[in-house]
PDB file of N, CA and C in Angstrom:
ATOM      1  N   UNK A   1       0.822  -1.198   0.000  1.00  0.00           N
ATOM      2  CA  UNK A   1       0.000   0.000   0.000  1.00  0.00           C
ATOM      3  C   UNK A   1       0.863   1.258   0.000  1.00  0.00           C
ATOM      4  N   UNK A   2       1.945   1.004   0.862  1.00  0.00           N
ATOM      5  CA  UNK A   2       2.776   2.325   0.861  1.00  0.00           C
ATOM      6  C   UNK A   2       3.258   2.394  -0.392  1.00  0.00           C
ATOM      7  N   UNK A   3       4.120   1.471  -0.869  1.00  0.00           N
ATOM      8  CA  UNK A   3       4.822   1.551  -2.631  1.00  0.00           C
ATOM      9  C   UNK A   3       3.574   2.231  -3.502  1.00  0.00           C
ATOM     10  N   UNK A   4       2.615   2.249  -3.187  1.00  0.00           N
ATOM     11  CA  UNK A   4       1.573   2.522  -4.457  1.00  0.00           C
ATOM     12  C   UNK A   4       1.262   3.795  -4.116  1.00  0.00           C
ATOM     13  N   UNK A   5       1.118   4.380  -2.905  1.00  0.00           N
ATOM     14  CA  UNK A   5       1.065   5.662  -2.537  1.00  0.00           C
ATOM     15  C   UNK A   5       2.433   6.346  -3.095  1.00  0.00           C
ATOM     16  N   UNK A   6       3.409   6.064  -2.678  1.00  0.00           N
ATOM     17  CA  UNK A   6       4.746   6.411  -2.877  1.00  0.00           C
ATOM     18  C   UNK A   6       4.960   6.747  -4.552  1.00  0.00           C
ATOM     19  N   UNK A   7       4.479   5.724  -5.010  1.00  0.00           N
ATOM     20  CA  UNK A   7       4.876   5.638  -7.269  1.00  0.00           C
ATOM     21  C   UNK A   7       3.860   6.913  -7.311  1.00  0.00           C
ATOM     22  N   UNK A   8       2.860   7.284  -6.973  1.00  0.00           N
ATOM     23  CA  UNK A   8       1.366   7.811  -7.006  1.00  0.00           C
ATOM     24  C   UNK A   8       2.222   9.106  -6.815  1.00  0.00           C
ATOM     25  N   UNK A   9       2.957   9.857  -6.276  1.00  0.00           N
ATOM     26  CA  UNK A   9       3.511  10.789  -5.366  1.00  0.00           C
ATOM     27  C   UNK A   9       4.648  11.375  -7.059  1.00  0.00           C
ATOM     28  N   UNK A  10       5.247   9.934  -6.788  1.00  0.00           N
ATOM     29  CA  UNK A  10       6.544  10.436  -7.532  1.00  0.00           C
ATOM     30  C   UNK A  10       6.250  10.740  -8.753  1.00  0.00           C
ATOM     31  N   UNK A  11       5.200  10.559  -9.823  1.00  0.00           N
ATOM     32  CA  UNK A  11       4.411  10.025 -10.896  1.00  0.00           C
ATOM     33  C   UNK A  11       4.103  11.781 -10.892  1.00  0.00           C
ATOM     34  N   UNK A  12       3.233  12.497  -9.750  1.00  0.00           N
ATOM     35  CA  UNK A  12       2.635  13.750 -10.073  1.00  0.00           C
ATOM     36  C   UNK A  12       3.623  14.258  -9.633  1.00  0.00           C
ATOM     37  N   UNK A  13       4.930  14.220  -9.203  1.00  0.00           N
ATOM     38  CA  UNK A  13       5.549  15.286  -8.595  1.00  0.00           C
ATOM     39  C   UNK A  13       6.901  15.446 -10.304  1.00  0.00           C
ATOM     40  N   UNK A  14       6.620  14.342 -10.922  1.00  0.00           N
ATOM     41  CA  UNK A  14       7.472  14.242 -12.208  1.00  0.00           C
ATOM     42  C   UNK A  14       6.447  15.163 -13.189  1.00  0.00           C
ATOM     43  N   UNK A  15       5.416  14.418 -13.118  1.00  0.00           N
ATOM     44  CA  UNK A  15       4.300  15.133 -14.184  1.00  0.00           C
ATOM     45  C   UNK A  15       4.307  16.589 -13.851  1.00  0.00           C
ATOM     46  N   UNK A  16       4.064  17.143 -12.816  1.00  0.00           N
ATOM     47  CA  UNK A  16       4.383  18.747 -12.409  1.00  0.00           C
ATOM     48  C   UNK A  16       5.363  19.308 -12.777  1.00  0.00           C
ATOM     49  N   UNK A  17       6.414  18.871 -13.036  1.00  0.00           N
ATOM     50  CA  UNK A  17       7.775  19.572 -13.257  1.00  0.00           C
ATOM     51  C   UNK A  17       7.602  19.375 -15.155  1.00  0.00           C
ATOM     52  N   UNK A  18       7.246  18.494 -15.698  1.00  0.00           N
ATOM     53  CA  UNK A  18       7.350  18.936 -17.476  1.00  0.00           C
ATOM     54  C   UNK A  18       6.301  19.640 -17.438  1.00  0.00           C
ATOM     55  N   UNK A  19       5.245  19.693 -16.747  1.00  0.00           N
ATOM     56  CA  UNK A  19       4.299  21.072 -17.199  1.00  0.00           C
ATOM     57  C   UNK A  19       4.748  22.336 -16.818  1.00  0.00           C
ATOM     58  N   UNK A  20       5.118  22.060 -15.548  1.00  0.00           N
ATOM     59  CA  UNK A  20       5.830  23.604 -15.308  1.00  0.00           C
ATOM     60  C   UNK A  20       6.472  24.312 -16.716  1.00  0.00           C
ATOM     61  N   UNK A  21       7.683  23.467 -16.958  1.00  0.00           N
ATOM     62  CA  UNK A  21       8.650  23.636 -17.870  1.00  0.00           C
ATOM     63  C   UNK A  21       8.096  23.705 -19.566  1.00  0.00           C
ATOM     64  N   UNK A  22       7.102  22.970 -19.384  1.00  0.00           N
ATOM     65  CA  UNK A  22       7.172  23.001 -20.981  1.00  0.00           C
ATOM     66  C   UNK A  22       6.550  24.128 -21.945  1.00  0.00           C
ATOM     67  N   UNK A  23       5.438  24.426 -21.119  1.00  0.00           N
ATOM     68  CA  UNK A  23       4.939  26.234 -22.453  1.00  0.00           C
ATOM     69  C   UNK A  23       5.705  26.850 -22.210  1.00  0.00           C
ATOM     70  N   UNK A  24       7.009  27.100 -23.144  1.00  0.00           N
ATOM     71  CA  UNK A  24       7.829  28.015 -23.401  1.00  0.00           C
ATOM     72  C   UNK A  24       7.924  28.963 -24.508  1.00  0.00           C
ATOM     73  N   UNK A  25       7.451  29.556 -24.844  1.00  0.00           N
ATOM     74  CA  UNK A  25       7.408  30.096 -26.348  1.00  0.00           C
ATOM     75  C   UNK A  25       8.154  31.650 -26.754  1.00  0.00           C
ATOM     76  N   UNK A  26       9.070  31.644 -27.933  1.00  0.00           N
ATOM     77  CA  UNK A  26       9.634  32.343 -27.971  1.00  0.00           C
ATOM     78  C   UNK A  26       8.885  33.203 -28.907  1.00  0.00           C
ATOM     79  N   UNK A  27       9.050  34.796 -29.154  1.00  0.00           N
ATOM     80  CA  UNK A  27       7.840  35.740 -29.991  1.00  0.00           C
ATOM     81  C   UNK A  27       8.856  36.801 -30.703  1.00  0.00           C
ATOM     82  N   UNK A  28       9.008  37.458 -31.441  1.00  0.00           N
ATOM     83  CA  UNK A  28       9.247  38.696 -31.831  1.00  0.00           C
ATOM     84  C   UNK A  28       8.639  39.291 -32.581  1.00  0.00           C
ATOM     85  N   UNK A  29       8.616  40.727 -32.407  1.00  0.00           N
ATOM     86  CA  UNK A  29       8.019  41.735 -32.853  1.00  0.00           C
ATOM     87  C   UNK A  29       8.655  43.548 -33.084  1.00  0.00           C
ATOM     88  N   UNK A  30       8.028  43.961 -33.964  1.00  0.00           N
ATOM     89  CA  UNK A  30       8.275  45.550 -33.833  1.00  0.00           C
ATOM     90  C   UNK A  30       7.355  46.150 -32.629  1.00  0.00           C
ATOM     91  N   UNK A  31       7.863  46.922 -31.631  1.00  0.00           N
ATOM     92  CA  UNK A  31       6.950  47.421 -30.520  1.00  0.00           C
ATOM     93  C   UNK A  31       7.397  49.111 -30.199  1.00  0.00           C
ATOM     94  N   UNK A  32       6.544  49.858 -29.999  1.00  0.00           N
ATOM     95  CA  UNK A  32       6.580  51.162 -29.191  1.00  0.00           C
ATOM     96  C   UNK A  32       7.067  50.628 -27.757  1.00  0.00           C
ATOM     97  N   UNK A  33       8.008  51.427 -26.819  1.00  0.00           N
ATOM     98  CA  UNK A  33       7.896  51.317 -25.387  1.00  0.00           C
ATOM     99  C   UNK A  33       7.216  52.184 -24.954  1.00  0.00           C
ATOM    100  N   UNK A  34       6.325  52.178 -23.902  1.00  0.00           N
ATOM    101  CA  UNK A  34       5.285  52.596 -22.988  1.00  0.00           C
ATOM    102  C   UNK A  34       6.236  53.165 -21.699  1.00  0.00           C
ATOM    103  N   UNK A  35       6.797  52.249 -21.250  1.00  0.00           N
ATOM    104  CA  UNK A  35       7.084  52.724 -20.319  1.00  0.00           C
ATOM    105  C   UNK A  35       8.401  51.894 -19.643  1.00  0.00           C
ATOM    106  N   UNK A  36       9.488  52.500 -19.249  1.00  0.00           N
ATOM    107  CA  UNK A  36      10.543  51.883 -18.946  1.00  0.00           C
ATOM    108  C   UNK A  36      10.510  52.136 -17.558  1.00  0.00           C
ATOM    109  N   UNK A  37      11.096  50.891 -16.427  1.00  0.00           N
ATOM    110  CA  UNK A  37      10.918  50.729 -15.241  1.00  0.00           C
ATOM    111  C   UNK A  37      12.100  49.864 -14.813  1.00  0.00           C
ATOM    112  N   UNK A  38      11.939  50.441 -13.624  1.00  0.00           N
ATOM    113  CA  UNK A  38      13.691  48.819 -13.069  1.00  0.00           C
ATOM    114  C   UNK A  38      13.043  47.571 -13.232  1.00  0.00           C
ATOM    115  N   UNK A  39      13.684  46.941 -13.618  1.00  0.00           N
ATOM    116  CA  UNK A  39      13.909  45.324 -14.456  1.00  0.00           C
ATOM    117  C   UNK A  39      12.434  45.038 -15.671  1.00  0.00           C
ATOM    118  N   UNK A  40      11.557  46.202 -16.057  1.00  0.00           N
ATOM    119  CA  UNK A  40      10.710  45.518 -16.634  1.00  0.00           C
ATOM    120  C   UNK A  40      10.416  47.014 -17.676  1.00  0.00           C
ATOM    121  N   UNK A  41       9.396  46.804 -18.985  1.00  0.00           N
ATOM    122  CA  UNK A  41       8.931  47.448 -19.769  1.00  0.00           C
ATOM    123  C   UNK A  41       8.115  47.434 -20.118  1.00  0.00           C
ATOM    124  N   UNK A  42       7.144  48.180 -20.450  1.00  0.00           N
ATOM    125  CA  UNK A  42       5.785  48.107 -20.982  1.00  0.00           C
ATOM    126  C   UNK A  42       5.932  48.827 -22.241  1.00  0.00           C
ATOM    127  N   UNK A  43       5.545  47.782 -23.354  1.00  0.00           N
ATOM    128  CA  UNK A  43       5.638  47.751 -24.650  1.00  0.00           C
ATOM    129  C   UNK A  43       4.002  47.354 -25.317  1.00  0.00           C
ATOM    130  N   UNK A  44       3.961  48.594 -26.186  1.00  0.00           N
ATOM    131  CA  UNK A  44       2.957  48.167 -26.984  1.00  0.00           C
ATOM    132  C   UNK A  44       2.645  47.729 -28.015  1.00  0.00           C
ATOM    133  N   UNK A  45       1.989  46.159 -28.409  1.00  0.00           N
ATOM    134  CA  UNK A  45       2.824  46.013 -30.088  1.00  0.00           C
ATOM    135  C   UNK A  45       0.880  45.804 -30.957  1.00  0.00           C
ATOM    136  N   UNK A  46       1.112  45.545 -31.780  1.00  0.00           N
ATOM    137  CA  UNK A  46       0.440  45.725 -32.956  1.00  0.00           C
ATOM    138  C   UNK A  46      -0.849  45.109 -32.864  1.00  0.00           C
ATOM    139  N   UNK A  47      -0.494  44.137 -32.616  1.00  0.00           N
ATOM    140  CA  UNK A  47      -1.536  42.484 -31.988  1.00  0.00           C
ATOM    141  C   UNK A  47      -2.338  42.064 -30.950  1.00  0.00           C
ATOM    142  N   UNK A  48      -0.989  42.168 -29.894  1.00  0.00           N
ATOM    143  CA  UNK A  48      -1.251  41.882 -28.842  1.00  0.00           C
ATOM    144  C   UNK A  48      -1.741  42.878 -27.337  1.00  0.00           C
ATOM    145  N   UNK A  49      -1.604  44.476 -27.773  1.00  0.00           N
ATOM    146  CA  UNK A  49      -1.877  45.650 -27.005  1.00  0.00           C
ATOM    147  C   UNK A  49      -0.384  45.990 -26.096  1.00  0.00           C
ATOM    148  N   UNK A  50      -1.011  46.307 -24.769  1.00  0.00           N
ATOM    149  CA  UNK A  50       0.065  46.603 -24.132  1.00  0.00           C
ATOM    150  C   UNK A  50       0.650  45.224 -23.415  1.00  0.00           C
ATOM    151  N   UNK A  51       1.787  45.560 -22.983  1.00  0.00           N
ATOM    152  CA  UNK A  51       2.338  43.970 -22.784  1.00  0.00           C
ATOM    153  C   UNK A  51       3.718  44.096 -21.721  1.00  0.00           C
ATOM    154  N   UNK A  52       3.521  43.888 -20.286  1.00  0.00           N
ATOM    155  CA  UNK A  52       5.026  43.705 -19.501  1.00  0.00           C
ATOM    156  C   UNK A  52       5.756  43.201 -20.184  1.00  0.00           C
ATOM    157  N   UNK A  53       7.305  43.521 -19.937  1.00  0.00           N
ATOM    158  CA  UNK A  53       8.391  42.638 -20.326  1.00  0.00           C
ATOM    159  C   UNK A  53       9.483  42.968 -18.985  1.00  0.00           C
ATOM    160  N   UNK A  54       9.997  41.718 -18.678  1.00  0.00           N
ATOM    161  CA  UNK A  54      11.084  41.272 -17.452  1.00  0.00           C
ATOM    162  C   UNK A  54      12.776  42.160 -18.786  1.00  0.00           C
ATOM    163  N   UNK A  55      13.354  42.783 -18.064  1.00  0.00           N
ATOM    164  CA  UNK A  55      15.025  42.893 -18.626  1.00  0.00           C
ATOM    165  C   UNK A  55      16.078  43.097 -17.771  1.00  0.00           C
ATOM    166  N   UNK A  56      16.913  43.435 -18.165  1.00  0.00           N
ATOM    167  CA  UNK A  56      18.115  43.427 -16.827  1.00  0.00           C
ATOM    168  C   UNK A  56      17.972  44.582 -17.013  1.00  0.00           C
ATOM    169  N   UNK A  57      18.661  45.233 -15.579  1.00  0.00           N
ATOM    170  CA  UNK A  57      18.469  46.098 -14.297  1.00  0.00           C
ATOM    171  C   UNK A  57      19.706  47.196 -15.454  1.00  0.00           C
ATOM    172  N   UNK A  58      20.626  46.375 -16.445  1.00  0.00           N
ATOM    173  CA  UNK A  58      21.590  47.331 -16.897  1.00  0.00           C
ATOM    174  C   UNK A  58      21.174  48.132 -18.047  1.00  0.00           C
ATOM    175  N   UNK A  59      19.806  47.617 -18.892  1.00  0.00           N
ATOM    176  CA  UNK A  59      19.156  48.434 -19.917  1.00  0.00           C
ATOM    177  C   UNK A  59      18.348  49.190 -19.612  1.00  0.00           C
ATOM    178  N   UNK A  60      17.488  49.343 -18.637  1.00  0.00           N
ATOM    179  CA  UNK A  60      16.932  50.146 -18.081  1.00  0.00           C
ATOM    180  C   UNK A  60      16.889  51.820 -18.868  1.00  0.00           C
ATOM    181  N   UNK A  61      18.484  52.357 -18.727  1.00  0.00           N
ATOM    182  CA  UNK A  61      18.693  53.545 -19.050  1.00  0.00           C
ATOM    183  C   UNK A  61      19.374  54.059 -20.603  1.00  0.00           C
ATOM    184  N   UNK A  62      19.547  52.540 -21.226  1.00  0.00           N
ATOM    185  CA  UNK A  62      19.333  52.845 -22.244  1.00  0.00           C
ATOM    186  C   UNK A  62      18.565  52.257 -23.404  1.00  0.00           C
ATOM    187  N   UNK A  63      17.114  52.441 -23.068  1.00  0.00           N
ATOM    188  CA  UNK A  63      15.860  51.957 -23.682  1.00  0.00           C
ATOM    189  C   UNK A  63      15.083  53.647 -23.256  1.00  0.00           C
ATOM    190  N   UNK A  64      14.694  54.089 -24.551  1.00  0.00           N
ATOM    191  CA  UNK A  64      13.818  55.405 -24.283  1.00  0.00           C
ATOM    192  C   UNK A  64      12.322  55.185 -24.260  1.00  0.00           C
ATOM    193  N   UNK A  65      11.695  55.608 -24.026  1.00  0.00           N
ATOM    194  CA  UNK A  65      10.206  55.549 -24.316  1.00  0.00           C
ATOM    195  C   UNK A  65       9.835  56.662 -25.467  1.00  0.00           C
ATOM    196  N   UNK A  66       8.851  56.026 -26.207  1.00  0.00           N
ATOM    197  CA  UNK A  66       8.048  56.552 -27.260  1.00  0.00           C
ATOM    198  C   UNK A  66       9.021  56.244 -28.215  1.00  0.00           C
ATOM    199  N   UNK A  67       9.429  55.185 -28.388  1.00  0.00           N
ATOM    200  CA  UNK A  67      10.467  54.998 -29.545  1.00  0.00           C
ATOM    201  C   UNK A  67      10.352  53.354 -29.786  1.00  0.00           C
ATOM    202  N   UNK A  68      10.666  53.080 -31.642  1.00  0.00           N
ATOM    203  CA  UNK A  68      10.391  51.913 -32.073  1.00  0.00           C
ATOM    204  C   UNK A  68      11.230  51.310 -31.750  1.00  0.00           C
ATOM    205  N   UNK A  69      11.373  49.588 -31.455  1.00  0.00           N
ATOM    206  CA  UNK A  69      12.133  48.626 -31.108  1.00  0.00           C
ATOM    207  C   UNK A  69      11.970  47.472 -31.840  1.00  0.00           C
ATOM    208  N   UNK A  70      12.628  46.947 -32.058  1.00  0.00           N
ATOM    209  CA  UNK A  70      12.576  45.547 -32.622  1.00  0.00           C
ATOM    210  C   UNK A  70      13.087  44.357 -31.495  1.00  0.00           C
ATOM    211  N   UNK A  71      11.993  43.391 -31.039  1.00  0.00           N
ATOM    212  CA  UNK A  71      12.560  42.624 -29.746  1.00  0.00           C
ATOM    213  C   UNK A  71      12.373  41.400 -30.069  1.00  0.00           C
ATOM    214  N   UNK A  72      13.209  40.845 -29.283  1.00  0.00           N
ATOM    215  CA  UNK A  72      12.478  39.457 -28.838  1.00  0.00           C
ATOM    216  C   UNK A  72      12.695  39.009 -27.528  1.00  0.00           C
ATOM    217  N   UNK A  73      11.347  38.187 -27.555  1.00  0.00           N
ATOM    218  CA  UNK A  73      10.755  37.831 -26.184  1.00  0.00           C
ATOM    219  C   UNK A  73      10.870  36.369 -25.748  1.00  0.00           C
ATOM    220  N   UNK A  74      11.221  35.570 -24.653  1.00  0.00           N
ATOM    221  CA  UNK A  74      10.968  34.298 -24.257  1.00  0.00           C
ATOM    222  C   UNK A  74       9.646  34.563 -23.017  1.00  0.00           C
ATOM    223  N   UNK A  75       8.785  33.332 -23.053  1.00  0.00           N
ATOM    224  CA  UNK A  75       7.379  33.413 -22.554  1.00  0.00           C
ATOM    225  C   UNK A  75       7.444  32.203 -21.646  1.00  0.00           C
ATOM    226  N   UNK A  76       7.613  31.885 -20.667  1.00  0.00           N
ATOM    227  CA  UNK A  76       7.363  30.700 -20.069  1.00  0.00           C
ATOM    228  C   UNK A  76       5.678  31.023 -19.583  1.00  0.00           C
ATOM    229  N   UNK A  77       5.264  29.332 -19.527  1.00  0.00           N
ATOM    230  CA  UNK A  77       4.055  28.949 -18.922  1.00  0.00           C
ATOM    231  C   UNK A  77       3.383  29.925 -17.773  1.00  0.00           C
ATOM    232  N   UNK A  78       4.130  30.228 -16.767  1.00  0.00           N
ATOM    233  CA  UNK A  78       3.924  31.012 -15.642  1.00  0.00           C
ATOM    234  C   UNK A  78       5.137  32.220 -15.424  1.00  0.00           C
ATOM    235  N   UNK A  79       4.787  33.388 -15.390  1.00  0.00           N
ATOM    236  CA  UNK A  79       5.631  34.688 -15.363  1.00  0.00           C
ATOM    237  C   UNK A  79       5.477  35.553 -15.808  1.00  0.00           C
ATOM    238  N   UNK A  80       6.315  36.491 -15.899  1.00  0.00           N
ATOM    239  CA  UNK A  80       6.391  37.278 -17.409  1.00  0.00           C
ATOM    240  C   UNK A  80       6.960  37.474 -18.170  1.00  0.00           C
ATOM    241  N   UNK A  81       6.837  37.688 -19.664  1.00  0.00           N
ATOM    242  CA  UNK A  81       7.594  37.719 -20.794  1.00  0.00           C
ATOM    243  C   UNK A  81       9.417  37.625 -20.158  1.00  0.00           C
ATOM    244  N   UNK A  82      10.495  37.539 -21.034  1.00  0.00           N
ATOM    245  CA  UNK A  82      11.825  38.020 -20.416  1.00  0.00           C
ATOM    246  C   UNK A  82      12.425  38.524 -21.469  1.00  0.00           C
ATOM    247  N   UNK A  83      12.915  39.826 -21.766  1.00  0.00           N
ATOM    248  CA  UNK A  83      13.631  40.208 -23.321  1.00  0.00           C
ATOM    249  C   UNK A  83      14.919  39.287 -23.669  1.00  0.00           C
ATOM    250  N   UNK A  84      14.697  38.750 -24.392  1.00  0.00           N
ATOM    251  CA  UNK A  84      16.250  38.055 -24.998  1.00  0.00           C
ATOM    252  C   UNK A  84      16.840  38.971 -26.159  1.00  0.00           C
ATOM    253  N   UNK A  85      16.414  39.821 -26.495  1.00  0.00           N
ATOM    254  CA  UNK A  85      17.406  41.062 -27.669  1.00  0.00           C
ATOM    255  C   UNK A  85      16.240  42.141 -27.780  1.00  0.00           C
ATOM    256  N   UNK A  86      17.085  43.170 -27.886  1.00  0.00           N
ATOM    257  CA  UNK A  86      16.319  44.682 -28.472  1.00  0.00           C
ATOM    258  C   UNK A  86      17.345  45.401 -29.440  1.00  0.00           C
ATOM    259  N   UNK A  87      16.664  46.151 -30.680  1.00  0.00           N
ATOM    260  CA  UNK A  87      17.333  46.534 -31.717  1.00  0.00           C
ATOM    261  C   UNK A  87      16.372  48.064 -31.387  1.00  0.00           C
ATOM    262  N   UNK A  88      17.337  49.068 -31.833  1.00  0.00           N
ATOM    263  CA  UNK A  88      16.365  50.169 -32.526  1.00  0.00           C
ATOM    264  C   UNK A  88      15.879  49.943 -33.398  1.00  0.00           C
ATOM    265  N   UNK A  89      14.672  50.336 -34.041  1.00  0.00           N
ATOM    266  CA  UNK A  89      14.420  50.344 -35.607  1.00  0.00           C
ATOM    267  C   UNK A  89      14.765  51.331 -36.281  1.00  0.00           C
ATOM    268  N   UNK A  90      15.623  51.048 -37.356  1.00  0.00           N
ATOM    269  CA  UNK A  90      16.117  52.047 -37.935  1.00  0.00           C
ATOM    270  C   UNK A  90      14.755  52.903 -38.997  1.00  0.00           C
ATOM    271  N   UNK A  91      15.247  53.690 -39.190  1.00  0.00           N
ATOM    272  CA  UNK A  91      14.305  54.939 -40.032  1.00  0.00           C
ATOM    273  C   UNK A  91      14.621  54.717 -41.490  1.00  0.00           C
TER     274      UNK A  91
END
């Protein structure tokens, strides 16, 4: 009885961890910034409206607002967005 409780345990505590992990989805887009903040951005893109994004604490000050970007984004299952690259868009 215990072994079957025990497999029962280990079975959802395995199954929990590939769901955690697995909606990962990577996105890019052209976006306006909204609003620049310590570690995060609010970007507005075309599609999807306004939209948080997670970045490091060192771009912060050089990301302007009201200006075009070209990004990309990684999306896990649970969080928020995280920038993996930003480009200006050139004119």
């Amino acid at each position: 009885m215990k072994k079957n409780i025990l497999k029962i345990i280990i079975t959802l505590v395995v199954f929990s961890v590939l769901v955690w992990s697995s909606r990962t989805t990577s996105t890019s887009s052209t976006v306006v910034i909204k609003e620049v903040g310590v570690n995060e951005i609010v970007v507005e893109t075309s599609d999807q409206g306004n939209q948080v994004i997670k970045i490091h604490s060192t771009l912060q000050h050089l990301i302007f607002e009201d200006k075009r970007y070209y990004i990309k984004y990684t999306k896990k299952r649970w969080g928020k967005p995280t920038l993996d690259y930003i480009e200006p868009e050139l004119n």
